[in-house]
C-alpha atoms as a PDB file:
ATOM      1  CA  UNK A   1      26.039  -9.514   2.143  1.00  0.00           C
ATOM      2  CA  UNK A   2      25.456  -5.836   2.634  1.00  0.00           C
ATOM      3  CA  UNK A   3      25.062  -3.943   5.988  1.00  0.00           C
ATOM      4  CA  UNK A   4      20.867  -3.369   4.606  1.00  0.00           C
ATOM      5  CA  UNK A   5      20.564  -7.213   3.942  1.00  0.00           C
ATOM      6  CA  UNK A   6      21.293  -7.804   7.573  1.00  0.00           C
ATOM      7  CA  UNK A   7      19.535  -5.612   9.344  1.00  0.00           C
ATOM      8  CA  UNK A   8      16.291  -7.136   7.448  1.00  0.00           C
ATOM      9  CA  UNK A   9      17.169 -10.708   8.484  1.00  0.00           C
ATOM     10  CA  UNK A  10      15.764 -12.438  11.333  1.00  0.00           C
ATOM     11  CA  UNK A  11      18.617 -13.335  13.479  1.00  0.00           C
ATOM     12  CA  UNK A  12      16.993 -16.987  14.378  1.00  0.00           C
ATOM     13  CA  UNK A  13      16.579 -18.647  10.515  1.00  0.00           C
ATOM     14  CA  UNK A  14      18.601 -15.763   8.595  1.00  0.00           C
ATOM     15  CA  UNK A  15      15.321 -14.859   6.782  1.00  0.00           C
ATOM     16  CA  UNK A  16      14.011 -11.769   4.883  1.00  0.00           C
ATOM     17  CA  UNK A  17      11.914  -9.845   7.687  1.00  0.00           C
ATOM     18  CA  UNK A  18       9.275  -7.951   5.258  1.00  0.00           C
ATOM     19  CA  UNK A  19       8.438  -4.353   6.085  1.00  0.00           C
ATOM     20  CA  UNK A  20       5.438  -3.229   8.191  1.00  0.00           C
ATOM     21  CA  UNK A  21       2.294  -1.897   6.591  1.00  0.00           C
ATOM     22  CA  UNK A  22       3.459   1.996   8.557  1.00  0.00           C
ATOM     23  CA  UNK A  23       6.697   1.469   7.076  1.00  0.00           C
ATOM     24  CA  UNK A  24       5.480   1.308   3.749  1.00  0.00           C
ATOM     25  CA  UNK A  25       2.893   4.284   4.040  1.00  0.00           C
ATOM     26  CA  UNK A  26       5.612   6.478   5.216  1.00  0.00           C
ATOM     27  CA  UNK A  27       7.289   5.543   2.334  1.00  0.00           C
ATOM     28  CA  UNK A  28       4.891   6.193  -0.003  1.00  0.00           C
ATOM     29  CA  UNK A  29       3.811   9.347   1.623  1.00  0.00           C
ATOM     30  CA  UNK A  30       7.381  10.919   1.160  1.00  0.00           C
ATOM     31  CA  UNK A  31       7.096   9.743  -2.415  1.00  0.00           C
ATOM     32  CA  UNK A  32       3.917  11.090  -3.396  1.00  0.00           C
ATOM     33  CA  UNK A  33       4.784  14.487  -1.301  1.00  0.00           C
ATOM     34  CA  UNK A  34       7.922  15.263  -3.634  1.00  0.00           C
ATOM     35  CA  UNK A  35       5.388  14.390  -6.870  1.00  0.00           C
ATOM     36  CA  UNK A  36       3.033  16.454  -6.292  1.00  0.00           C
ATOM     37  CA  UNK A  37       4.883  19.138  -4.953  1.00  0.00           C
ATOM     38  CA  UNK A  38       6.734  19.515  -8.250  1.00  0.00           C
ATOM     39  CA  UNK A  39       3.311  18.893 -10.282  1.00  0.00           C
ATOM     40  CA  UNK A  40       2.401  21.935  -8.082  1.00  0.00           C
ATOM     41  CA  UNK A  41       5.122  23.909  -9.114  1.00  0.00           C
ATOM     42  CA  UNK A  42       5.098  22.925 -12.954  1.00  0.00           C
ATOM     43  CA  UNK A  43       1.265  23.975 -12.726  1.00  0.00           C
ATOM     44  CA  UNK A  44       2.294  27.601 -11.281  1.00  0.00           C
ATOM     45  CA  UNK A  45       4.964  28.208 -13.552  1.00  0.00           C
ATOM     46  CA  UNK A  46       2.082  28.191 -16.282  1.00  0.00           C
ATOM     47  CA  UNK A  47       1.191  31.454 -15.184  1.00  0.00           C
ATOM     48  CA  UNK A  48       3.712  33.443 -16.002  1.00  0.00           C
ATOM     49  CA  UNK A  49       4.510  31.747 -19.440  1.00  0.00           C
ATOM     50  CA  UNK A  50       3.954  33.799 -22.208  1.00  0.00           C
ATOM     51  CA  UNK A  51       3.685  31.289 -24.635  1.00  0.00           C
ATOM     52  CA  UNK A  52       0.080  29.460 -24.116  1.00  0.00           C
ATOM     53  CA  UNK A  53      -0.919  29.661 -27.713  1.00  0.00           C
ATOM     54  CA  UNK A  54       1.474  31.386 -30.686  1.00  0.00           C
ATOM     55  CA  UNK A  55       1.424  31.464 -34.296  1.00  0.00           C
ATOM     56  CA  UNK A  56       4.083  32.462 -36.698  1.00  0.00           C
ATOM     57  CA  UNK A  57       3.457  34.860 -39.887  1.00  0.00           C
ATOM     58  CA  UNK A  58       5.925  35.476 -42.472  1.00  0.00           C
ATOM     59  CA  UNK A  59       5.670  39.201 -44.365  1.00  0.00           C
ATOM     60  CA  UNK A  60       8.794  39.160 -46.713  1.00  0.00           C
ATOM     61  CA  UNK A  61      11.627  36.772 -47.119  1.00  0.00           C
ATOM     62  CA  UNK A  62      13.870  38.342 -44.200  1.00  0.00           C
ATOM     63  CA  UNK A  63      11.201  39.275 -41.526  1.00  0.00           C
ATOM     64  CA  UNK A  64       8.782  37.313 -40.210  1.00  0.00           C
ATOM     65  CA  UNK A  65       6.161  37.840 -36.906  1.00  0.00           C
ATOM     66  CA  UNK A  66       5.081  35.482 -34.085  1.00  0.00           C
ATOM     67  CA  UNK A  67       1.991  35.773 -32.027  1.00  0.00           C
ATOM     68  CA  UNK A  68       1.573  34.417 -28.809  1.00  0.00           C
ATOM     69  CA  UNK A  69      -0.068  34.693 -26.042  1.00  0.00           C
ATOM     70  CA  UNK A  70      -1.596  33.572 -22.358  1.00  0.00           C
ATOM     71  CA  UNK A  71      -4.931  33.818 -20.446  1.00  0.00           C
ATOM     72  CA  UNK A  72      -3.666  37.850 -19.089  1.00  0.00           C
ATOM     73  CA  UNK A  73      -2.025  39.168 -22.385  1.00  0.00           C
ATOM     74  CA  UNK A  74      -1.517  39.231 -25.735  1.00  0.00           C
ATOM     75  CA  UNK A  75       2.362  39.535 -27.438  1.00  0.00           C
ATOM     76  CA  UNK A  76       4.134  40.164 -30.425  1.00  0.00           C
ATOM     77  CA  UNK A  77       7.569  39.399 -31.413  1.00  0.00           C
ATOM     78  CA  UNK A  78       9.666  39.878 -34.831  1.00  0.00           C
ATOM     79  CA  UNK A  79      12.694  38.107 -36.259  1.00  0.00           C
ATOM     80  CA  UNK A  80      14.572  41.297 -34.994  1.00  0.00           C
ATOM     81  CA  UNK A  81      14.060  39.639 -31.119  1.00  0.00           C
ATOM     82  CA  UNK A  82      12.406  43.171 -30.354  1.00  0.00           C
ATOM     83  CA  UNK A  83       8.865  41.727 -28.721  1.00  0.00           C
ATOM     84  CA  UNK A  84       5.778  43.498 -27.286  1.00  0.00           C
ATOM     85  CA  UNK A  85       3.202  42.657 -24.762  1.00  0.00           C
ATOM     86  CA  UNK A  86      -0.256  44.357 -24.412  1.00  0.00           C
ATOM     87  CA  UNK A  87      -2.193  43.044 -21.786  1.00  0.00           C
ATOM     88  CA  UNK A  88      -6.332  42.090 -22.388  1.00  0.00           C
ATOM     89  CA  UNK A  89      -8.152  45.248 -21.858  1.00  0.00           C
ATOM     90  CA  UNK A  90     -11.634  44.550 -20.962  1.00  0.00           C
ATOM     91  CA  UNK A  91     -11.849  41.397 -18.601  1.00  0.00           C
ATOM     92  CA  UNK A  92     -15.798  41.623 -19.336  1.00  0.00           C
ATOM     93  CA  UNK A  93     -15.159  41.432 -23.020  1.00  0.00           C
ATOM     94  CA  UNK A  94     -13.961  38.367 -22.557  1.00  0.00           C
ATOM     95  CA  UNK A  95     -15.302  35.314 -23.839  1.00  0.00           C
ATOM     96  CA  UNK A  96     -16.988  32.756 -20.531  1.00  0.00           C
ATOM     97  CA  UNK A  97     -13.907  30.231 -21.634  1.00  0.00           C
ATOM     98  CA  UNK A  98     -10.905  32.511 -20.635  1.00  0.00           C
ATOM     99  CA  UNK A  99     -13.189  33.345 -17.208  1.00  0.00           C
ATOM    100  CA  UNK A 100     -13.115  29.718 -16.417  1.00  0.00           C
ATOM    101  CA  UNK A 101      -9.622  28.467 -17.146  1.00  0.00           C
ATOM    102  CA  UNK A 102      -8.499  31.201 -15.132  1.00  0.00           C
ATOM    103  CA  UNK A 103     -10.504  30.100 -12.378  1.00  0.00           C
ATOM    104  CA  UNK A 104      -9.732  26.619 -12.449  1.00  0.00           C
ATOM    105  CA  UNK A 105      -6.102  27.319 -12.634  1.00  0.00           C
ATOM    106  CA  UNK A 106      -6.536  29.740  -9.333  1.00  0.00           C
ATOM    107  CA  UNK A 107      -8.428  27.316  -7.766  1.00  0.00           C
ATOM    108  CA  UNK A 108      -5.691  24.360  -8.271  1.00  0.00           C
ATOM    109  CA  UNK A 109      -3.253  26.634  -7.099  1.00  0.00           C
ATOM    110  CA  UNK A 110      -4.800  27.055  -4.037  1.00  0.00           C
ATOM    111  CA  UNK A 111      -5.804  23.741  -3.412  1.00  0.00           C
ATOM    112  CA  UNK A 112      -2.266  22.227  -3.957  1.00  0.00           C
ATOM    113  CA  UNK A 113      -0.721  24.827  -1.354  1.00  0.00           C
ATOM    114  CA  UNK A 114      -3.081  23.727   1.319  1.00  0.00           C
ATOM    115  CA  UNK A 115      -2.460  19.841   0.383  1.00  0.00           C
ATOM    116  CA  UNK A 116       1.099  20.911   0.813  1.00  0.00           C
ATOM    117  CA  UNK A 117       0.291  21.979   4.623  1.00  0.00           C
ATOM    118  CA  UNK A 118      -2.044  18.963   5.228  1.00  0.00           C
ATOM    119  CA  UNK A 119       0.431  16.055   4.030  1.00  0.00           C
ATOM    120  CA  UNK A 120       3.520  18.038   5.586  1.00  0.00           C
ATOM    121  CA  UNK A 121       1.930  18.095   9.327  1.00  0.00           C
ATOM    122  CA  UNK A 122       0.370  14.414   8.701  1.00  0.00           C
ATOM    123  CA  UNK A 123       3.331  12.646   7.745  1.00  0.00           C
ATOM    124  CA  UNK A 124       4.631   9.797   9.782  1.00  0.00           C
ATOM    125  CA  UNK A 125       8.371  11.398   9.123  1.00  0.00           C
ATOM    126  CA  UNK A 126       7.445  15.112  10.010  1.00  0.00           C
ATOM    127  CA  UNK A 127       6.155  13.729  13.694  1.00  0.00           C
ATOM    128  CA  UNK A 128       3.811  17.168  13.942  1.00  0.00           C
ATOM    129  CA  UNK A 129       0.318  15.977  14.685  1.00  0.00           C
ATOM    130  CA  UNK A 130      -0.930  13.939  17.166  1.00  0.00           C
ATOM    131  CA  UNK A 131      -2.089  10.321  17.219  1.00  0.00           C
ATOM    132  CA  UNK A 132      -1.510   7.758  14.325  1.00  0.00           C
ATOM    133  CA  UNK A 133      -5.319   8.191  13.601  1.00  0.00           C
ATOM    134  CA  UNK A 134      -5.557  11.864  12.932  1.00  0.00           C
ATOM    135  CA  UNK A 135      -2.477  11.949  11.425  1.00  0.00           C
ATOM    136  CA  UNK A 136      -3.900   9.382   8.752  1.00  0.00           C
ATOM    137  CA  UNK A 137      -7.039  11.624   8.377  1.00  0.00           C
ATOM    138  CA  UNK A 138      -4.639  15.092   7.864  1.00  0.00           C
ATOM    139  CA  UNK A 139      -2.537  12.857   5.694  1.00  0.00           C
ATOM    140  CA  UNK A 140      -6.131  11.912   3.385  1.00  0.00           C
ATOM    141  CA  UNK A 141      -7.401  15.422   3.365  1.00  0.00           C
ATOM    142  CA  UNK A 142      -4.401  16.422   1.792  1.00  0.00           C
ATOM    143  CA  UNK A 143      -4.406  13.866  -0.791  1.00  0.00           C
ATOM    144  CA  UNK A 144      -7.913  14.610  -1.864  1.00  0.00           C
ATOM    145  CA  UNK A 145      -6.995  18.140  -2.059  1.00  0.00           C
ATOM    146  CA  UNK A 146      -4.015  17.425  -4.573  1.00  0.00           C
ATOM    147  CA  UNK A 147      -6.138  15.162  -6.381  1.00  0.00           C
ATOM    148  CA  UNK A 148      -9.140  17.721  -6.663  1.00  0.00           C
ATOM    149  CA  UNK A 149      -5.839  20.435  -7.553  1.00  0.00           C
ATOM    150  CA  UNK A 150      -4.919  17.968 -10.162  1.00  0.00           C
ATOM    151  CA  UNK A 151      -8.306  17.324 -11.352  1.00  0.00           C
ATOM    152  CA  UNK A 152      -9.028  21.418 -11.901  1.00  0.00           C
ATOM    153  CA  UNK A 153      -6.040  22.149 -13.779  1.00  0.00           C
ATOM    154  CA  UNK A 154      -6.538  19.289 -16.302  1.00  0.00           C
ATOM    155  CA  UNK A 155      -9.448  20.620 -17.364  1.00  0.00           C
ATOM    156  CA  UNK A 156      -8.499  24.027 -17.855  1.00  0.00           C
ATOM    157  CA  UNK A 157      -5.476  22.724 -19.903  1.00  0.00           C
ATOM    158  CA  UNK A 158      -7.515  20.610 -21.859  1.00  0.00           C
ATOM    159  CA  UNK A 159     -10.335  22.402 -22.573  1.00  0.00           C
ATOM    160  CA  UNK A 160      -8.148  25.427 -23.229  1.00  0.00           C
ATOM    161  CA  UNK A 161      -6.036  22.975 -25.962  1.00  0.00           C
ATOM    162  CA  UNK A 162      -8.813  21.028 -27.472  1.00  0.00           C
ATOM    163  CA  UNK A 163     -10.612  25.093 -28.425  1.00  0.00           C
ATOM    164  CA  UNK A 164      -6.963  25.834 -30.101  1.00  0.00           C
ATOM    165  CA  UNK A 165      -7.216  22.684 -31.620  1.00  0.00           C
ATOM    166  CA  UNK A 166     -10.626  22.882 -32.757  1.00  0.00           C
ATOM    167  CA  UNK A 167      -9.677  26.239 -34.231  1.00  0.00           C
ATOM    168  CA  UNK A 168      -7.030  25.276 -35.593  1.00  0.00           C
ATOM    169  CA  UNK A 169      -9.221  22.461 -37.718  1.00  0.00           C
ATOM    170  CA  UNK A 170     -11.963  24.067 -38.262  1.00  0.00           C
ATOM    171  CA  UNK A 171     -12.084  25.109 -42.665  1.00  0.00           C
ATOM    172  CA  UNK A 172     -14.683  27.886 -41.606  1.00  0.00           C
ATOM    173  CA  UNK A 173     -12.448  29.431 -38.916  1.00  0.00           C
ATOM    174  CA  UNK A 174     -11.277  32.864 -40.804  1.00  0.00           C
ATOM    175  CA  UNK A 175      -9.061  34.603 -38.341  1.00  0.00           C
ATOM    176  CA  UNK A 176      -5.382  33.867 -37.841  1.00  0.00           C
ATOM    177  CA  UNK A 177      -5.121  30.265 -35.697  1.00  0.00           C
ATOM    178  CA  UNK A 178      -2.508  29.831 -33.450  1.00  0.00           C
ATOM    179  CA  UNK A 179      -1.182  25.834 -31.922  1.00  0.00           C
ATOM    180  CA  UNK A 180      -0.767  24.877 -28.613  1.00  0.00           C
ATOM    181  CA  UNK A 181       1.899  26.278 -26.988  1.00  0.00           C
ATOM    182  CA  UNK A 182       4.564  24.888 -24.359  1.00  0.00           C
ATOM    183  CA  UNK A 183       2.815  26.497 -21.350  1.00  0.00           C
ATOM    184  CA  UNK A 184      -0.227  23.898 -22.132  1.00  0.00           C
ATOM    185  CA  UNK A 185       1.936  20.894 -22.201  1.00  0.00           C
ATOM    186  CA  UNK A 186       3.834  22.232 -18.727  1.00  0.00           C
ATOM    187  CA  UNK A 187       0.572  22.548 -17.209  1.00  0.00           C
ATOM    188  CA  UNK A 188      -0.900  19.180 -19.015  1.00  0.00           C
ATOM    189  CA  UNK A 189       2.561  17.304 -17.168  1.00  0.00           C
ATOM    190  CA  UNK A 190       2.279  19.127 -13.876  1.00  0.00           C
ATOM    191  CA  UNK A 191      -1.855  18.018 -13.475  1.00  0.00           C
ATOM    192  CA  UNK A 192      -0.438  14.530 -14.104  1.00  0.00           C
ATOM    193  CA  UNK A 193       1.950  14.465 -11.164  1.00  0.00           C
ATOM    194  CA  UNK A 194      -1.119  16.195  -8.777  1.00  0.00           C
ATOM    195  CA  UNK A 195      -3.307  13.438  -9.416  1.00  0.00           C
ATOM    196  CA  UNK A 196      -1.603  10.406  -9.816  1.00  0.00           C
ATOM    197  CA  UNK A 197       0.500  11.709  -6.746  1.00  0.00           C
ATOM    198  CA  UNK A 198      -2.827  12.762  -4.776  1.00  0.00           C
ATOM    199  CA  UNK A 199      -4.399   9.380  -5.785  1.00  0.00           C
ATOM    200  CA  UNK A 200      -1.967   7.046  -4.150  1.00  0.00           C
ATOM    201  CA  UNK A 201      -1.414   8.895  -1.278  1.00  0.00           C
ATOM    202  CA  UNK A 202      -5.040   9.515  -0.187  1.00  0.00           C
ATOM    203  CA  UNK A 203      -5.386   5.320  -0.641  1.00  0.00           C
ATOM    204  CA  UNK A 204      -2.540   4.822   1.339  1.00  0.00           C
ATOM    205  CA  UNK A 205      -3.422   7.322   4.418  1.00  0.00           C
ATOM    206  CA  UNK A 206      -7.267   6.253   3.330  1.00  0.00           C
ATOM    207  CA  UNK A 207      -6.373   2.800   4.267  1.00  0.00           C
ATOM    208  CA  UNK A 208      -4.508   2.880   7.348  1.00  0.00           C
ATOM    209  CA  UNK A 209      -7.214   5.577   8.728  1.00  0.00           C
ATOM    210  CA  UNK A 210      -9.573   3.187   8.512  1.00  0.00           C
ATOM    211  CA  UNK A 211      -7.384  -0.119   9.984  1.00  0.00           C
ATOM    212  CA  UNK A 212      -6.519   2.499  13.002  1.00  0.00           C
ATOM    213  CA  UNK A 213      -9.913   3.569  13.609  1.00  0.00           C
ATOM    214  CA  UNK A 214     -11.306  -0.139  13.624  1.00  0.00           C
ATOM    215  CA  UNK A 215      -8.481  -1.800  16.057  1.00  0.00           C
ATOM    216  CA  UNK A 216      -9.467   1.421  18.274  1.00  0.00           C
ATOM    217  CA  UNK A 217     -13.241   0.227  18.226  1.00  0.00           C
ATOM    218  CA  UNK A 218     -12.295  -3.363  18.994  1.00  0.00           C
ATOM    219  CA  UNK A 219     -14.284  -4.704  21.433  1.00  0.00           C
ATOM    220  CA  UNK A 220     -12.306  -7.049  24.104  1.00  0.00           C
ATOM    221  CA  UNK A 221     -12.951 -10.824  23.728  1.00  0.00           C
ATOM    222  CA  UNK A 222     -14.083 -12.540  26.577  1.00  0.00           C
ATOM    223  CA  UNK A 223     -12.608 -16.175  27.370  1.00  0.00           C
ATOM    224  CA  UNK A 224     -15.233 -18.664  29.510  1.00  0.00           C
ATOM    225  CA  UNK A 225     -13.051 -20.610  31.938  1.00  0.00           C
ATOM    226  CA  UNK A 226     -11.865 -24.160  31.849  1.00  0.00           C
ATOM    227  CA  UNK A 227     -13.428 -26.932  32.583  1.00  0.00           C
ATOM    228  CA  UNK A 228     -10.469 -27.995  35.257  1.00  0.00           C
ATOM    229  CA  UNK A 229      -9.981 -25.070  36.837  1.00  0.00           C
ATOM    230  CA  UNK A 230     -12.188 -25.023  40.219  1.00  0.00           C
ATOM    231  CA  UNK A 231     -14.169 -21.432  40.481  1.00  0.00           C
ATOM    232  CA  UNK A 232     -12.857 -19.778  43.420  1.00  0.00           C
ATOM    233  CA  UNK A 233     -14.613 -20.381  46.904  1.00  0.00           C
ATOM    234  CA  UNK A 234     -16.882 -18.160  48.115  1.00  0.00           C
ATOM    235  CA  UNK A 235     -15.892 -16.002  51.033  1.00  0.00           C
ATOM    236  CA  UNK A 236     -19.063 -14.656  53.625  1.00  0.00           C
ATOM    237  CA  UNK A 237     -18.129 -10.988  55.383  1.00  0.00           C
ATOM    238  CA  UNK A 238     -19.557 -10.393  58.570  1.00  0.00           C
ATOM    239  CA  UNK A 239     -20.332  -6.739  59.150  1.00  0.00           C
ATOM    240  CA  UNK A 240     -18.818  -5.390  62.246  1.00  0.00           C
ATOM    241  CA  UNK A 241     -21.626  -3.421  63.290  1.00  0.00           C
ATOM    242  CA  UNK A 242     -19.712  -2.410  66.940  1.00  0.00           C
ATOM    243  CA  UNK A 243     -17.277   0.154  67.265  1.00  0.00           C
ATOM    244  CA  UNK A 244     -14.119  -0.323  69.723  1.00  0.00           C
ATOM    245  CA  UNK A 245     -14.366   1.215  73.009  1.00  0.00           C
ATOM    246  CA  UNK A 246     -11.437   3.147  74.420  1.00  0.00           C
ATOM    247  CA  UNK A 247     -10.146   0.240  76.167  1.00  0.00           C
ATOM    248  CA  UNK A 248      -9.538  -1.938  72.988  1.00  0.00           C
ATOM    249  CA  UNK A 249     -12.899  -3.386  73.423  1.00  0.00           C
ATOM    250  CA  UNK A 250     -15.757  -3.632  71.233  1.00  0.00           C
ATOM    251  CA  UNK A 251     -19.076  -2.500  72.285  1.00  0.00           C
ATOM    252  CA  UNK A 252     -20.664  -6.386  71.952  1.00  0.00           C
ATOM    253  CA  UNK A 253     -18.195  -7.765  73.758  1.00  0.00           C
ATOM    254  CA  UNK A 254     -18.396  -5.009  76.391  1.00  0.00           C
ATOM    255  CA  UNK A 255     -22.158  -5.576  76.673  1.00  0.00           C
ATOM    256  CA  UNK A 256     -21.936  -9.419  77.117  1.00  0.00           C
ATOM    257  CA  UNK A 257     -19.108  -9.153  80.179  1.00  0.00           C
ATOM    258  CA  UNK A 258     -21.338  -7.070  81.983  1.00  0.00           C
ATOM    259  CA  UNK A 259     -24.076  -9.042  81.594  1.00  0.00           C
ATOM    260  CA  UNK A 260     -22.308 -12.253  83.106  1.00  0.00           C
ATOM    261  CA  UNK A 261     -20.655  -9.783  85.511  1.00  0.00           C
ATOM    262  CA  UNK A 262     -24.383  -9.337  86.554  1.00  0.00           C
ATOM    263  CA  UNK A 263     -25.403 -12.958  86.595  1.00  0.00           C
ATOM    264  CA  UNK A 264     -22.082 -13.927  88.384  1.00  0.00           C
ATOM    265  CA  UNK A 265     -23.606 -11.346  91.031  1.00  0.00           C
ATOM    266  CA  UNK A 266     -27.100 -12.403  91.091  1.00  0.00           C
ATOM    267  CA  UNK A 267     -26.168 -16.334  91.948  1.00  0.00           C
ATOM    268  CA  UNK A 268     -23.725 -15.492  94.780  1.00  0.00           C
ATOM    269  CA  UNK A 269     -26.202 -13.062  96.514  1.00  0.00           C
ATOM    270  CA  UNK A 270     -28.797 -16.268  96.279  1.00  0.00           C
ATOM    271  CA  UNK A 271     -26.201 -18.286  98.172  1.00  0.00           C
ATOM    272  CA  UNK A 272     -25.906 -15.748 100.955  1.00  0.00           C
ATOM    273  CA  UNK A 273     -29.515 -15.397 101.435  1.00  0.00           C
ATOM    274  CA  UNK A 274     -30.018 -19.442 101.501  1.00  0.00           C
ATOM    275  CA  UNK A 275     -26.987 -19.847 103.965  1.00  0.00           C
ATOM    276  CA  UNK A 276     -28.214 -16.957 106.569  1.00  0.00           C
ATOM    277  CA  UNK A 277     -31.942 -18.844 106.045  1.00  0.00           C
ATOM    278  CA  UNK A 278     -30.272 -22.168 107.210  1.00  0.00           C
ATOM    279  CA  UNK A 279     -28.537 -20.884 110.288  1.00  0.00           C
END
């Protein structure tokens, strides 16, 4: 047996000790951290890509042109290798579509950097934030904002392919088509990782939130006594209602000394008086 195997056996009975529930989320929170980071980064390097939609037109037998281009600009290339890139001139000619892809893709790329930040300060690894609790709840937010990044790009990449496709099809369509391009398949891959990565993690973090948060709002149980145990006795308190003197003594006991002082007094001075009376 393996050094692992025995660190996961009980050393009583020699069985298989499974792993804790905050063992497992840590797990699966450095798991769905690396996915979505590099859906994140396969979703940014659509932006630069050249090569959203191209086409290829062939003039003569030796020369031929390709078209391609991205949301920003348009390009040209010929069999030579010589290419050349014009970028869109009027961003209010453009068609509502373009306007919104772009968006969505900005947006994602927003949203996945600040997921980033979230699930990096919530993990249970990174030890940055606070209590188990709020690090669940920074841990979530995160999630949700890599699933909502995931969710945005998708449909910019597929509403941008299904119009190239629909083109594309389309008998009545009379100006050049163009297919999909790579840069739409890198971004369709990248949304994948976001929110399948972005899912799991926010039930995960989700989950233990809300076990934390209840054994935190557990009210304590409270046990009657048994039958054979006898309740304690009661104890009286007397209040001492008399300060002590100077001497030591208290101020009752001061008062009822002179008080028999005086009677002690009284009784002897009626004995004189009754003795001179007899003589």
């Amino acid at each position: 047996m393996g050094q692992c195997d025995d660190i996961h056996k009980d050393r009583r009975g020699g069985a298989h000790i499974p792993p804790s529930f905050g063992t497992v989320v840590m797990y699966m929170e450095i798991g769905c951290f690396v996915v979505c980071v590099s859906g994140w980064i396969l979703v940014c390097s659509t932006m630069p890509t050249e090569i959203w939609t191209w086409s290829e037109v062939e003039s003569i037998v030796l020369t031929s042109s390709n078209y391609f281009s991205n949301l920003w600009k348009d390009c040209v290339s010929d069999s030579t290798g010589v290419s050349d890139c014009k970028g869109i001139p009027s961003m209010f000619g453009l068609n509502w579509d373009i306007h919104m892809c772009r968006a969505l893709i900005i947006i994602s790329i927003i949203l996945g950097f600040f997921g980033a930040i979230l699930v990096l300060v919530g993990m249970k690894c990174t030890k940055i934030g606070g209590s188990e609790v709020a690090n669940a709840r920074v841990t979530f937010a995160g999630g949700m904002n890599y699933l909502v990044s995931g969710l945005c790009s998708m449909i910019a990449f597929s509403y941008y392919g299904n119009k190239i496709r629909a083109e594309f099809q389309d008998p009545n369509f009379r100006a050049q088509k163009f297919e999909i391009g790579v840069a739409v398949y890198i971004g369709w891959g990248g949304s994948t990782l976001l929110v399948i990565g972005g899912l799991i993690c926010s039930v995960f973090a989700g989950k233990e939130a809300c076990q934390s948060s209840s054994k935190n709002k557990q009210m304590p149980v409270y046990k009657l006594p048994d039958a054979d145990v006898a309740p304690p006795a009661k104890q009286t308190y007397r209040p001492v209602s008399t300060a002590l003197t100077e001497g030591g003594e208290s101020r009752e006991s001061k008062t009822s000394r002179v008080s028999s002082e005086t009677r002690r007094s009284g009784s002897s001075s009626k004995t004189l008086s009754s003795l001179n009376v007899y003589v």
